[in-house]
C-alpha atoms as a PDB file:
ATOM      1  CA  UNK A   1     121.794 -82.115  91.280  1.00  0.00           C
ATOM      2  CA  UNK A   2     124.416 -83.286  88.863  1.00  0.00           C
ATOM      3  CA  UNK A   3     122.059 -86.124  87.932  1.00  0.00           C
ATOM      4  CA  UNK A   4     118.962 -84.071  87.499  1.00  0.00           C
ATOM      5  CA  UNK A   5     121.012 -81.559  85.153  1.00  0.00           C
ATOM      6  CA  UNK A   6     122.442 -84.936  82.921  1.00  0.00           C
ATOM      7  CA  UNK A   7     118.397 -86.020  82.870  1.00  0.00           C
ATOM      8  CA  UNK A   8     117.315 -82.708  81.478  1.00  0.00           C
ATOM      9  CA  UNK A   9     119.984 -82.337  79.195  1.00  0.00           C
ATOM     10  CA  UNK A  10     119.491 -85.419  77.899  1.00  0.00           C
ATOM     11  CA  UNK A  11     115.295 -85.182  77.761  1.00  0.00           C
ATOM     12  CA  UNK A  12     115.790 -81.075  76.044  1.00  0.00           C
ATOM     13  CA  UNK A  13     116.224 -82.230  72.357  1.00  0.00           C
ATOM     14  CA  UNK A  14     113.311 -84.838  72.794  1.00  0.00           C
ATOM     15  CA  UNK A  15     110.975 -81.918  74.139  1.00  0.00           C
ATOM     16  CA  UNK A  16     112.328 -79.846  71.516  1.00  0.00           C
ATOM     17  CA  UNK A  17     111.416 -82.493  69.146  1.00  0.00           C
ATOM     18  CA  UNK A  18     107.871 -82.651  70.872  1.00  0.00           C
ATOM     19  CA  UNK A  19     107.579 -79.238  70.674  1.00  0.00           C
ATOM     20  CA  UNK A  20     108.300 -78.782  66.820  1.00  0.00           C
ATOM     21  CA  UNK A  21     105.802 -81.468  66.014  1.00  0.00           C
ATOM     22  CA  UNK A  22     103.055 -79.717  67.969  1.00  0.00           C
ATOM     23  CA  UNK A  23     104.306 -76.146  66.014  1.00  0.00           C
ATOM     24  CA  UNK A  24     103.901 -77.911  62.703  1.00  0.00           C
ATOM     25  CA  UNK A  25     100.596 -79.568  63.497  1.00  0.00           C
ATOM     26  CA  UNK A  26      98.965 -76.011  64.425  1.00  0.00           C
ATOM     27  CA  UNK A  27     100.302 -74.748  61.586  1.00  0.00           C
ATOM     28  CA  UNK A  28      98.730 -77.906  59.259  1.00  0.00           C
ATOM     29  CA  UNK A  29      95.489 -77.528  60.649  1.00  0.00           C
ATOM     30  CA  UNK A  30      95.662 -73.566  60.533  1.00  0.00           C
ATOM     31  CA  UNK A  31      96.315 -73.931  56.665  1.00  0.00           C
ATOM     32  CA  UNK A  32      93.914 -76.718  56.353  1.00  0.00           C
ATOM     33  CA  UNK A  33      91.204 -75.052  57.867  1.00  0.00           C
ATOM     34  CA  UNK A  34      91.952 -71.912  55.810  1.00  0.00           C
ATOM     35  CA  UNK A  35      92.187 -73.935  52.534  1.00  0.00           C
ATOM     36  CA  UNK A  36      88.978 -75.152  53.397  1.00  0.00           C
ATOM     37  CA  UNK A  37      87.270 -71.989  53.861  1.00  0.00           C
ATOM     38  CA  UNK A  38      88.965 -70.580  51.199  1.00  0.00           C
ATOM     39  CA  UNK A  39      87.249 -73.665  48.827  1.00  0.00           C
ATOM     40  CA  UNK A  40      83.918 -72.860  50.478  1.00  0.00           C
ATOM     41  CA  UNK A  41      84.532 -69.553  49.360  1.00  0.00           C
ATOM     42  CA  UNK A  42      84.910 -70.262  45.970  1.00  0.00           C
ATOM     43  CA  UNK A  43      82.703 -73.055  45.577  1.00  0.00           C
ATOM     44  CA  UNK A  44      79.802 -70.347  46.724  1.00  0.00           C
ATOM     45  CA  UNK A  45      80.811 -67.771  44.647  1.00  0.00           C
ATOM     46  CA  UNK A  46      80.643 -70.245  41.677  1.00  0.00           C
ATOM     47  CA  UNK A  47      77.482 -71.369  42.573  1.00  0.00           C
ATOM     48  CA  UNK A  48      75.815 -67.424  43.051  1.00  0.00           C
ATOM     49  CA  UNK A  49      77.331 -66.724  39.831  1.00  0.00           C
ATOM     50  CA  UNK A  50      75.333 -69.981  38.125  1.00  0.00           C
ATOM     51  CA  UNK A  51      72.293 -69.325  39.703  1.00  0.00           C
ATOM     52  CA  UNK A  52      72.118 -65.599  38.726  1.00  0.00           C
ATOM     53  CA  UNK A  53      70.754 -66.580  35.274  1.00  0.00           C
ATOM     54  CA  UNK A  54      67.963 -68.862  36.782  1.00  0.00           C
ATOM     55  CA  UNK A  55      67.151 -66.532  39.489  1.00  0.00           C
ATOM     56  CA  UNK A  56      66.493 -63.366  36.818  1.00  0.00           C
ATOM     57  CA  UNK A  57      64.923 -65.893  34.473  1.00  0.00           C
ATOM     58  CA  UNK A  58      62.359 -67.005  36.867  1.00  0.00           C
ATOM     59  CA  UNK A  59      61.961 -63.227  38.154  1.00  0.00           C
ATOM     60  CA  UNK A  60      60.967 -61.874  34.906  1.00  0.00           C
ATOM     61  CA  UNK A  61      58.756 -64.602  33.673  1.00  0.00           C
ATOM     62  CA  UNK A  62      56.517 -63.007  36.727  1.00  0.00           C
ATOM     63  CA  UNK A  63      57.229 -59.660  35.501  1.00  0.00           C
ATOM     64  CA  UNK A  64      54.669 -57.210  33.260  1.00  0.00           C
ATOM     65  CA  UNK A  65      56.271 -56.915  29.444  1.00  0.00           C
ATOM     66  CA  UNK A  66      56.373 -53.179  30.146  1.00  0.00           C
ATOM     67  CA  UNK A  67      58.992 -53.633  33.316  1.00  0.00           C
ATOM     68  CA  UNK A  68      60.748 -56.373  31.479  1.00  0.00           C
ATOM     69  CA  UNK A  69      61.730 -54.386  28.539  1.00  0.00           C
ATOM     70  CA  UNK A  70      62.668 -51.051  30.512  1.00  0.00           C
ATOM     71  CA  UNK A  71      64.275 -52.335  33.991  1.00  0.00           C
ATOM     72  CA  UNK A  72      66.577 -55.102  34.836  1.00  0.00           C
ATOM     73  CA  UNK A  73      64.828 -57.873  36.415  1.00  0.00           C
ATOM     74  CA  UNK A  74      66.442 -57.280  40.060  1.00  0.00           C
ATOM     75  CA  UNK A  75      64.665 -54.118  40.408  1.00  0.00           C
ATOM     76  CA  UNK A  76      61.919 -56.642  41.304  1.00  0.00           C
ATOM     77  CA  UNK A  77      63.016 -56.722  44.460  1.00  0.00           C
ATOM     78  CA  UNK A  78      62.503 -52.839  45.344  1.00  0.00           C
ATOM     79  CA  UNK A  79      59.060 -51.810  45.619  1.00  0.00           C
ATOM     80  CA  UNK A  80      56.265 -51.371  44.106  1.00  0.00           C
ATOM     81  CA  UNK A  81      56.326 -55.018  43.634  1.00  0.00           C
ATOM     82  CA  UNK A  82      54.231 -55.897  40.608  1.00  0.00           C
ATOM     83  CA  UNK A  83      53.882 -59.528  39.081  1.00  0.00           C
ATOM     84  CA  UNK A  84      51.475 -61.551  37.320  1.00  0.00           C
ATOM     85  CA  UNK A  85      50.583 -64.904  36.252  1.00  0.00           C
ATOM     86  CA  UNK A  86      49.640 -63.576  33.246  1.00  0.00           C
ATOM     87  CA  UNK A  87      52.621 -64.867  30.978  1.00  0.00           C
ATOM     88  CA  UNK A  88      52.071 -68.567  32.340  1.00  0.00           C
ATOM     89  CA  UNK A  89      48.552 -68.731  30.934  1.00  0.00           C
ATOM     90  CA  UNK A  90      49.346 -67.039  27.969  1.00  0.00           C
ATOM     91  CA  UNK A  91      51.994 -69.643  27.130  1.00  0.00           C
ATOM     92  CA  UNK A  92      50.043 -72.494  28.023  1.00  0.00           C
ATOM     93  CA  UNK A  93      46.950 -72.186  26.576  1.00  0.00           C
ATOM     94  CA  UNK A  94      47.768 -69.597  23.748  1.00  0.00           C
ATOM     95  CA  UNK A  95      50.893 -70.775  22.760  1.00  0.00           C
ATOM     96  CA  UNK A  96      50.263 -74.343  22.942  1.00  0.00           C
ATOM     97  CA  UNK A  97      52.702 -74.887  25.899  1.00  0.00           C
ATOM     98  CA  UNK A  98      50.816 -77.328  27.755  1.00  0.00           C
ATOM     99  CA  UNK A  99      50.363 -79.904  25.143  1.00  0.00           C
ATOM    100  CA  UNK A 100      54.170 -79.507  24.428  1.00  0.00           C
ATOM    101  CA  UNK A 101      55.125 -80.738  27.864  1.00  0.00           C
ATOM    102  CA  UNK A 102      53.039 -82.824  27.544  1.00  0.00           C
ATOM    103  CA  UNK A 103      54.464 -84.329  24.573  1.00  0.00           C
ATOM    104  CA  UNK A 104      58.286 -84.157  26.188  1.00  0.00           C
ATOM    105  CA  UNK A 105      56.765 -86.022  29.176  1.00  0.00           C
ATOM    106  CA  UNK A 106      55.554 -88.853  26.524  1.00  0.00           C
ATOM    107  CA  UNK A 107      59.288 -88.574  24.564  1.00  0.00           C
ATOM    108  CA  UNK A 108      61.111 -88.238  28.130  1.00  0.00           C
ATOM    109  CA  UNK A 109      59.941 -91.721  29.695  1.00  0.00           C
ATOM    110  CA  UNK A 110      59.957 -94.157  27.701  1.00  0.00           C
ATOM    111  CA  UNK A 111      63.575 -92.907  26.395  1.00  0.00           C
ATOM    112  CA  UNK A 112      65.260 -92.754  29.229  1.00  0.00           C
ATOM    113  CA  UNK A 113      63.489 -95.970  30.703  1.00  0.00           C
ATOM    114  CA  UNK A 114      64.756 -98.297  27.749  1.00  0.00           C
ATOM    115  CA  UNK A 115      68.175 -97.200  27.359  1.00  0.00           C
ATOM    116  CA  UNK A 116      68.298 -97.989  31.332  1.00  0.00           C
ATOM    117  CA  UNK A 117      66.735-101.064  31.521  1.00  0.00           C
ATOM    118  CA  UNK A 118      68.371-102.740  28.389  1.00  0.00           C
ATOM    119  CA  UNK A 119      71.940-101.333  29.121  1.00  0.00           C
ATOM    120  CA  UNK A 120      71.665-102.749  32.532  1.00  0.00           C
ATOM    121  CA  UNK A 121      70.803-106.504  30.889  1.00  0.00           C
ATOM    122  CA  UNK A 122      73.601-105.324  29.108  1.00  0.00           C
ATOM    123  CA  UNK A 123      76.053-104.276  31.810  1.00  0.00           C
ATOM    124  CA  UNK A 124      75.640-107.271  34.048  1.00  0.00           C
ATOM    125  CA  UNK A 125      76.322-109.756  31.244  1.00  0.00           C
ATOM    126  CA  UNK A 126      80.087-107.840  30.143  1.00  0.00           C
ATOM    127  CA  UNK A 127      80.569-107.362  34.130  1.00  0.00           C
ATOM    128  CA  UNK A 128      79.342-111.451  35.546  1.00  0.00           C
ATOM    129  CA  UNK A 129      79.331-113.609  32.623  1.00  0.00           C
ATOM    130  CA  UNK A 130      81.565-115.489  30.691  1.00  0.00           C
ATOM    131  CA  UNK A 131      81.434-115.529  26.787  1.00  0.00           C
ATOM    132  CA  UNK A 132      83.497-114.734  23.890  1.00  0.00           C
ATOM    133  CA  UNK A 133      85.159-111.976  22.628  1.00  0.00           C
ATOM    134  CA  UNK A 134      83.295-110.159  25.948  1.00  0.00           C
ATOM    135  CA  UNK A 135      86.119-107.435  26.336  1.00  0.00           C
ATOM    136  CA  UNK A 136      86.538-106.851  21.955  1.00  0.00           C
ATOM    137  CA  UNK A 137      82.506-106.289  21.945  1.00  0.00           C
ATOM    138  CA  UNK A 138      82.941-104.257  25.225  1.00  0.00           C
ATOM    139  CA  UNK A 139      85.235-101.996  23.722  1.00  0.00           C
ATOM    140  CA  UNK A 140      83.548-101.756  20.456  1.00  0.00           C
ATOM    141  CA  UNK A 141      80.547-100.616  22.113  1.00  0.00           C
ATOM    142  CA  UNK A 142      82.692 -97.979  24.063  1.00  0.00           C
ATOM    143  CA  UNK A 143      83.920 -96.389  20.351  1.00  0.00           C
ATOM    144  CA  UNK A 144      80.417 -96.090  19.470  1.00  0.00           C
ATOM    145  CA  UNK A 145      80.489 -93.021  21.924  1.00  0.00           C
ATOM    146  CA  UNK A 146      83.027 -91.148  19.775  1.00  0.00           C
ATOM    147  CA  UNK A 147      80.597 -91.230  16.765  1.00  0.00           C
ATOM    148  CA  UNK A 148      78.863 -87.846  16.212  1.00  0.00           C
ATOM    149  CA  UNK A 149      75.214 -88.318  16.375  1.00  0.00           C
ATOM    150  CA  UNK A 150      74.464 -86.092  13.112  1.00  0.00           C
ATOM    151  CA  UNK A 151      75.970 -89.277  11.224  1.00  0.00           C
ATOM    152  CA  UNK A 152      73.737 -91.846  12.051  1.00  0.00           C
ATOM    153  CA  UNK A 153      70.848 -89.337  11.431  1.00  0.00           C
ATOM    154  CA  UNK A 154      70.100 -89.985   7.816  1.00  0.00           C
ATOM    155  CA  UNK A 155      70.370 -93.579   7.474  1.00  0.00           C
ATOM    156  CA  UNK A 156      68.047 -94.400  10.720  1.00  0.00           C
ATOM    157  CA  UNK A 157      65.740 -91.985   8.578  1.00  0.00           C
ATOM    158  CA  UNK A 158      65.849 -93.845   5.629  1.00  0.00           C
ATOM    159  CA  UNK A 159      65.206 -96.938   8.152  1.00  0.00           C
ATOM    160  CA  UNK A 160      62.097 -95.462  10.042  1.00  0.00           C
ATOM    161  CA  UNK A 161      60.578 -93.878   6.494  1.00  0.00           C
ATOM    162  CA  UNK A 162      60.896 -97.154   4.989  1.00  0.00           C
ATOM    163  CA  UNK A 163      58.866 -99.386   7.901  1.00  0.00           C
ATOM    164  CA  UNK A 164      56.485 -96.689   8.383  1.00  0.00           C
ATOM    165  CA  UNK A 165      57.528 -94.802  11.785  1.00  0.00           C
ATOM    166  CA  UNK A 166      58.946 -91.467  10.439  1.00  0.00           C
ATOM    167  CA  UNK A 167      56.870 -88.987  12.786  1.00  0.00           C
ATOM    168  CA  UNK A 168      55.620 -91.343  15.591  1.00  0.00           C
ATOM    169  CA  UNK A 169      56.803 -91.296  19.032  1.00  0.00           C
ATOM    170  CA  UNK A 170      58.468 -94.953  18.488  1.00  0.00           C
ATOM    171  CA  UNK A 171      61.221 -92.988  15.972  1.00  0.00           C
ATOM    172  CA  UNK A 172      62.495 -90.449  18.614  1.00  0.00           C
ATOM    173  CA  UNK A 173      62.236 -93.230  21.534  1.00  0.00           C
ATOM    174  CA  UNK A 174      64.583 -96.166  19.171  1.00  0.00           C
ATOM    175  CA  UNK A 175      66.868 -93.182  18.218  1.00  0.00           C
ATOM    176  CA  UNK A 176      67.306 -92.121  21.727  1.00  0.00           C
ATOM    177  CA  UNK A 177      67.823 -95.489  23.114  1.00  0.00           C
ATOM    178  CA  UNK A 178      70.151 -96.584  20.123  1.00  0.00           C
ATOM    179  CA  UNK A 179      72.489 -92.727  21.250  1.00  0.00           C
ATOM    180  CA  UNK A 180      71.881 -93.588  24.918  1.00  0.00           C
ATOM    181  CA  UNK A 181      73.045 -97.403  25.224  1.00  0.00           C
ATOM    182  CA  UNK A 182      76.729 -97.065  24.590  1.00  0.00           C
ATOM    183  CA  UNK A 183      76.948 -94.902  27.581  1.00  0.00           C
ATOM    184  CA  UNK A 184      74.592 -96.194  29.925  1.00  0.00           C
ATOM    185  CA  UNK A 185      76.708-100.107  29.395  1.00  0.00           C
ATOM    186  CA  UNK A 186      79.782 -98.137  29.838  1.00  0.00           C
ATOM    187  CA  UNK A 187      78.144 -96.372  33.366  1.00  0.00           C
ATOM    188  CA  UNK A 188      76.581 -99.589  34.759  1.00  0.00           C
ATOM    189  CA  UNK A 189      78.896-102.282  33.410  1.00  0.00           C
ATOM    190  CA  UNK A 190      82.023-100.519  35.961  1.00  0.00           C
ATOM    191  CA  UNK A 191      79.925-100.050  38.685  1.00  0.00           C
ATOM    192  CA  UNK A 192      78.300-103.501  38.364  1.00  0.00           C
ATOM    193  CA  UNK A 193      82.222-105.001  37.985  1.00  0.00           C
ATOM    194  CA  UNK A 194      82.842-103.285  41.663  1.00  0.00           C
ATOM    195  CA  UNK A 195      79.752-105.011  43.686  1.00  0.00           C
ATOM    196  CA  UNK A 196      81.203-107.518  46.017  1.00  0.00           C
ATOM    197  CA  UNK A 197      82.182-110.252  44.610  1.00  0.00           C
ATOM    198  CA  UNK A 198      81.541-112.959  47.454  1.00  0.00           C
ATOM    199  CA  UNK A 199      77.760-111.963  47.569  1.00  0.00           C
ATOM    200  CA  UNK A 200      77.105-112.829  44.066  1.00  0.00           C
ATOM    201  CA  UNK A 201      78.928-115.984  44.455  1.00  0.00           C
ATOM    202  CA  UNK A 202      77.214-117.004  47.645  1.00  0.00           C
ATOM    203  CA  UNK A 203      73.666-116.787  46.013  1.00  0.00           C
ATOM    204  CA  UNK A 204      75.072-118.707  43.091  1.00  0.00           C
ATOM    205  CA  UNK A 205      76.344-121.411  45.179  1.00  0.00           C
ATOM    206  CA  UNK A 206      72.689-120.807  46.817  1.00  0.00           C
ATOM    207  CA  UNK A 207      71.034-121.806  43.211  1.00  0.00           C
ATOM    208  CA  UNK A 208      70.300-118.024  42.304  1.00  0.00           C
ATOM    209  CA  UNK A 209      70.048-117.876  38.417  1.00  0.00           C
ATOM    210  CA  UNK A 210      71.295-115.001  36.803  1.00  0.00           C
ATOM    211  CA  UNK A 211      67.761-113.610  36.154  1.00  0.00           C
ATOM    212  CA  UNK A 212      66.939-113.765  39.688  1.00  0.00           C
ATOM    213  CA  UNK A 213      70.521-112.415  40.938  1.00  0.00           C
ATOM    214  CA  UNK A 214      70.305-109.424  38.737  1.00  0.00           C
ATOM    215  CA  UNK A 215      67.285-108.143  39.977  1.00  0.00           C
ATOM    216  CA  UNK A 216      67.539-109.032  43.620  1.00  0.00           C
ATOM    217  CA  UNK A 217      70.979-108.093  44.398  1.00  0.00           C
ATOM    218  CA  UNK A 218      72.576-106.321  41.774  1.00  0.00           C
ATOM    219  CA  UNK A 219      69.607-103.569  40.473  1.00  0.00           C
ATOM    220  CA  UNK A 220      69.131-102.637  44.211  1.00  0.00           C
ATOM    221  CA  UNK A 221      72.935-102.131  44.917  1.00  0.00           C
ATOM    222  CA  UNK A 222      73.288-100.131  41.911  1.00  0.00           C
ATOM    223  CA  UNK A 223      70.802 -97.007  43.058  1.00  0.00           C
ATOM    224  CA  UNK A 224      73.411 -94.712  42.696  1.00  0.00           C
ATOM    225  CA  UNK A 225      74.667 -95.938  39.280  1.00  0.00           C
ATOM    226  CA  UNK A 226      70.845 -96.082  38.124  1.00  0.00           C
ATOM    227  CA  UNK A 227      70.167 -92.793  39.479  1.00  0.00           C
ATOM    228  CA  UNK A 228      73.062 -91.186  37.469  1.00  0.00           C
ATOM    229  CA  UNK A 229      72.555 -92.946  34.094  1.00  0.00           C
ATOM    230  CA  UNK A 230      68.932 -91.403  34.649  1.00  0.00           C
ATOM    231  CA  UNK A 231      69.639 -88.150  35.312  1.00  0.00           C
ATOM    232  CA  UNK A 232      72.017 -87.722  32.359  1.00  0.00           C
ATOM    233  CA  UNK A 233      69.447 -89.734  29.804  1.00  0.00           C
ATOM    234  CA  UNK A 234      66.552 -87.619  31.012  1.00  0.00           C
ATOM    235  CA  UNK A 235      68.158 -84.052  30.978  1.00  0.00           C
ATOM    236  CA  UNK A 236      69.401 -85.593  27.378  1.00  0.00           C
ATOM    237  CA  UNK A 237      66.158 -86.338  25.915  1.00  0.00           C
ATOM    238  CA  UNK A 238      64.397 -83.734  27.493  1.00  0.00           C
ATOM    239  CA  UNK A 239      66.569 -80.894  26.157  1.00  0.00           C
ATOM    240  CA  UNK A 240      66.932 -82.353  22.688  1.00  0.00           C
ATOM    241  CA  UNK A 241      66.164 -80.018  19.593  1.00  0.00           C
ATOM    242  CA  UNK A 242      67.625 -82.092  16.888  1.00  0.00           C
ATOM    243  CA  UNK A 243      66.680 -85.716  17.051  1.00  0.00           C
ATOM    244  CA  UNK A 244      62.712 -85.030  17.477  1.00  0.00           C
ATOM    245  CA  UNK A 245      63.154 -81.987  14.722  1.00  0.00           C
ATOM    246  CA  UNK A 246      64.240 -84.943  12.108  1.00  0.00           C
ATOM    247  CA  UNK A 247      61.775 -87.833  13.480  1.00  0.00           C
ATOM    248  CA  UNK A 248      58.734 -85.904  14.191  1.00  0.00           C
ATOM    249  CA  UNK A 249      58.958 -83.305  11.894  1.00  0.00           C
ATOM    250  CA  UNK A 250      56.549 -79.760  11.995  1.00  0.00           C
ATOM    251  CA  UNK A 251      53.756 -81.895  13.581  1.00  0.00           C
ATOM    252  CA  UNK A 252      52.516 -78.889  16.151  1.00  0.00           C
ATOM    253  CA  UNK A 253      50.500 -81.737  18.025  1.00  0.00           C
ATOM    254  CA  UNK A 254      53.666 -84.259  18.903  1.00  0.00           C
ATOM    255  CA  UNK A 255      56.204 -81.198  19.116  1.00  0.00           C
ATOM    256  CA  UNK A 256      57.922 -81.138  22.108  1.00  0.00           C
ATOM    257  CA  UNK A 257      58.817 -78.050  24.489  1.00  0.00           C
ATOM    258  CA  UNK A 258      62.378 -77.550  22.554  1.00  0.00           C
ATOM    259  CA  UNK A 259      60.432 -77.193  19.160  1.00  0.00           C
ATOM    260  CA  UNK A 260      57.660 -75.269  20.295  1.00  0.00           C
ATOM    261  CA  UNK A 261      60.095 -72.978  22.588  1.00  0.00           C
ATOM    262  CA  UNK A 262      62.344 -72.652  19.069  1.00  0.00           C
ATOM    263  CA  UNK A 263      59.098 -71.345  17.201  1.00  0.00           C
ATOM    264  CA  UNK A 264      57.863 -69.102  20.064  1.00  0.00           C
ATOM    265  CA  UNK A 265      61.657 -67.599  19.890  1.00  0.00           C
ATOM    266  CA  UNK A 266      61.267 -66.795  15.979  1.00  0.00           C
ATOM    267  CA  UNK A 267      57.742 -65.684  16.441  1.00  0.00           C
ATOM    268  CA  UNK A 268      57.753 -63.508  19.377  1.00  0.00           C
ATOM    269  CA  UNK A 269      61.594 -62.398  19.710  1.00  0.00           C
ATOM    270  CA  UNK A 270      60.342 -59.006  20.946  1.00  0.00           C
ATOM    271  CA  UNK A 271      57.867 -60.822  23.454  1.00  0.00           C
ATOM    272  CA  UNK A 272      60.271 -61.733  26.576  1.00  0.00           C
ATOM    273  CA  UNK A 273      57.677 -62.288  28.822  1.00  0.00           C
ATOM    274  CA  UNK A 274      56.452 -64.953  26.487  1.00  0.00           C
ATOM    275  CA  UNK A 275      59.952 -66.757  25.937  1.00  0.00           C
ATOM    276  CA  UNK A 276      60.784 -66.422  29.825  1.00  0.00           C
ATOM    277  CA  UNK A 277      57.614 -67.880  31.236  1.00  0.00           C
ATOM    278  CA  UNK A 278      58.268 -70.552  28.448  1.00  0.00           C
ATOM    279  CA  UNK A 279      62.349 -70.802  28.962  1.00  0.00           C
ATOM    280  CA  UNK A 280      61.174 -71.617  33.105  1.00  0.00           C
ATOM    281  CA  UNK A 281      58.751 -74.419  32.423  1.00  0.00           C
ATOM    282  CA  UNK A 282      60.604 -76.012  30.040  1.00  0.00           C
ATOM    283  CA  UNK A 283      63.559 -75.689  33.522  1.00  0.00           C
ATOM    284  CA  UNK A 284      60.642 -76.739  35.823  1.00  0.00           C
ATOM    285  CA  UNK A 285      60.777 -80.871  35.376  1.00  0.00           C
ATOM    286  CA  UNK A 286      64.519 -81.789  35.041  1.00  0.00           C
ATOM    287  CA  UNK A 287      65.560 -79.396  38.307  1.00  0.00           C
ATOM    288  CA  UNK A 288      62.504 -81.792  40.241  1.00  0.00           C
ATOM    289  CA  UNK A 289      64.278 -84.887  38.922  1.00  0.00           C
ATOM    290  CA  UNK A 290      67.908 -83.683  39.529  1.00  0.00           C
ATOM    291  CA  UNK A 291      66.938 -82.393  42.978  1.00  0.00           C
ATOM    292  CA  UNK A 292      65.138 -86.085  43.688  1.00  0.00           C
ATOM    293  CA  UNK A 293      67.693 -87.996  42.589  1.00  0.00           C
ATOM    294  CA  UNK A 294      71.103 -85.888  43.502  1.00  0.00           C
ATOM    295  CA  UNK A 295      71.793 -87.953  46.570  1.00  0.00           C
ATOM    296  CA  UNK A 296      72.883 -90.849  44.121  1.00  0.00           C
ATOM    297  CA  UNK A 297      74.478 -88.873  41.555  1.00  0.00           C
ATOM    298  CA  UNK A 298      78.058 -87.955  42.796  1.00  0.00           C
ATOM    299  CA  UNK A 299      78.030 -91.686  43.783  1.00  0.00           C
ATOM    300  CA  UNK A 300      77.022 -93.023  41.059  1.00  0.00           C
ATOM    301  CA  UNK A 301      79.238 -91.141  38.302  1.00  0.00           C
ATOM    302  CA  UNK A 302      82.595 -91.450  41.160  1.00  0.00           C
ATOM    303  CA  UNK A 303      81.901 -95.271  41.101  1.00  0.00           C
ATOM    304  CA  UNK A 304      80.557 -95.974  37.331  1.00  0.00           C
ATOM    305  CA  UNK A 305      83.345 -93.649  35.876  1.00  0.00           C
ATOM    306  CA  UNK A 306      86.967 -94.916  38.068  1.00  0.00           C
ATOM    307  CA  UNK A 307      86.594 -98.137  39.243  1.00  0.00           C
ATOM    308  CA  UNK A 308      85.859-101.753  37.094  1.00  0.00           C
END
């Protein structure tokens, strides 16, 4: 008996000990799970109150004008329902809609494609190989981000009149790609820098040239990176006012949906069901690509932005 009391005197503070660590594990996960839900919370909230505008924009551009301009747009939802298609074809076809997107689609591409494909050339040769002054040009390129893009305005105007492109397509797609380089090395070059280093120097050692190793390992382990850069180019271009204002001037036929949304804004500020049928398809094409591509885009911006 004496010996069983010594045993259990000596095993209390260990159970004790046991016991505390179990109380303060409960009460780690109780918070964490509550933190949690309490972030869900939030981030939900945050996400309802950024939608709202979308949601009532793409509500009324189905609405008559005379509901739009005497009720709020979520007295859609109550009935009589009444909506109509009617805005959509008057923008299009009346308003010259159509051939606008058109003419974004034609800006869009090729501006986001060339900033892309050159920066990556770009990227892999400041992240893989060896030449001089890599880092000062590296960094020079970098500051070239910090310029304000109203500066180099004039002068690449003075450049295009001169050789003959001032209001061609070719202006806005060399301006776009001259703004767009500077971040899209900065985005690949750090990601490419973080690829594993043994695989590239296995297919060296296997005779892989750098042509061939760029485009057979590196472009298809850099999705994410790609996707990103794309994204952010695209939604760039696409929502531009300025830079095809200057290069393409009042042209109505190469205007694209920012200029011809601006003039349908001056023209018809009383018409909302004009501007919101307008204000949605101009939305319509970058939420497709964001949606396609948002898989790769946290990835891509986490490792082009913190590691290299």
């Amino acid at each position: 008996m004496i010996g069983q009391q010594v045993q259990q005197q000596q095993a209390a503070p260990a159970l004790a000990a046991v016991t505390q660590r179990r109380l303060r594990a409960r009460r780690s996960a109780f918070w964490r799970r509550l933190s949690d839900q309490v972030i869900t919370v939030i981030a939900l909230l945050i996400a309802v109150v950024w939608s709202l505008p979308t949601v009532g924009l793409l509500i009324s551009s189905f609405r008559p004008p005379s509901l739009i301009s005497t009720t709020g747009w979520w007295t859609a939802f109550l009935p009589p329902w009444h909506f109509t298609l009617q805005n959509y074809v008057q923008v299009i076809t009346a308003q010259g809609l159509g051939r606008a997107f058109i003419n974004s689609v034609i800006i869009a591409v090729p501006s986001t494609i060339l900033p892309a494909l050159i920066g990556s050339f770009a990227a892999f040769a400041f992240a893989w190989m060896r030449f001089p002054a890599r880092n000062t040009i590296f960094f020079g390129i970098i500051t070239l981000q910090i310029i304000p893009l109203q500066i180099a305005l004039v002068p690449l105007l003075q450049i295009f009149t001169n050789i003959g492109l001032t209001g061609q397509y070719a202006a806005v797609w060399l301006a776009h790609t001259a703004f767009g380089l500077p971040f899209a090395i900065f985005l690949l070059r750090n990601f490419f820098a973080a690829l594993p280093r043994d695989l590239l120097e296995a297919a060296y050692v296997d005779g892989a040239s750098n042509f061939r190793l760029f485009w057979t390992i590196v472009l298809p382990l850099s999705l994410p990176a790609l996707a990103s850069l794309v994204i952010f180019q695209f939604l760039w271009v696409w929502n531009d006012l300025l830079v095809a204002l200057i290069f393409l001037g009042g042209n109505p036929q190469s205007a694209p949906m920012t200029l011809t949304v601006a003039s349908l804004v001056g023209s018809y500020g009383e018409n909302d069901q004009v501007l919101t049928a307008a204000a949605f398809l101009s939305m319509a094409l970058p939420l497709v690509i964001f949606f396609a591509l948002q898989r790769y885009f946290i990835r891509g911006i986490l490792a082009g932005s913190v590691k290299g």
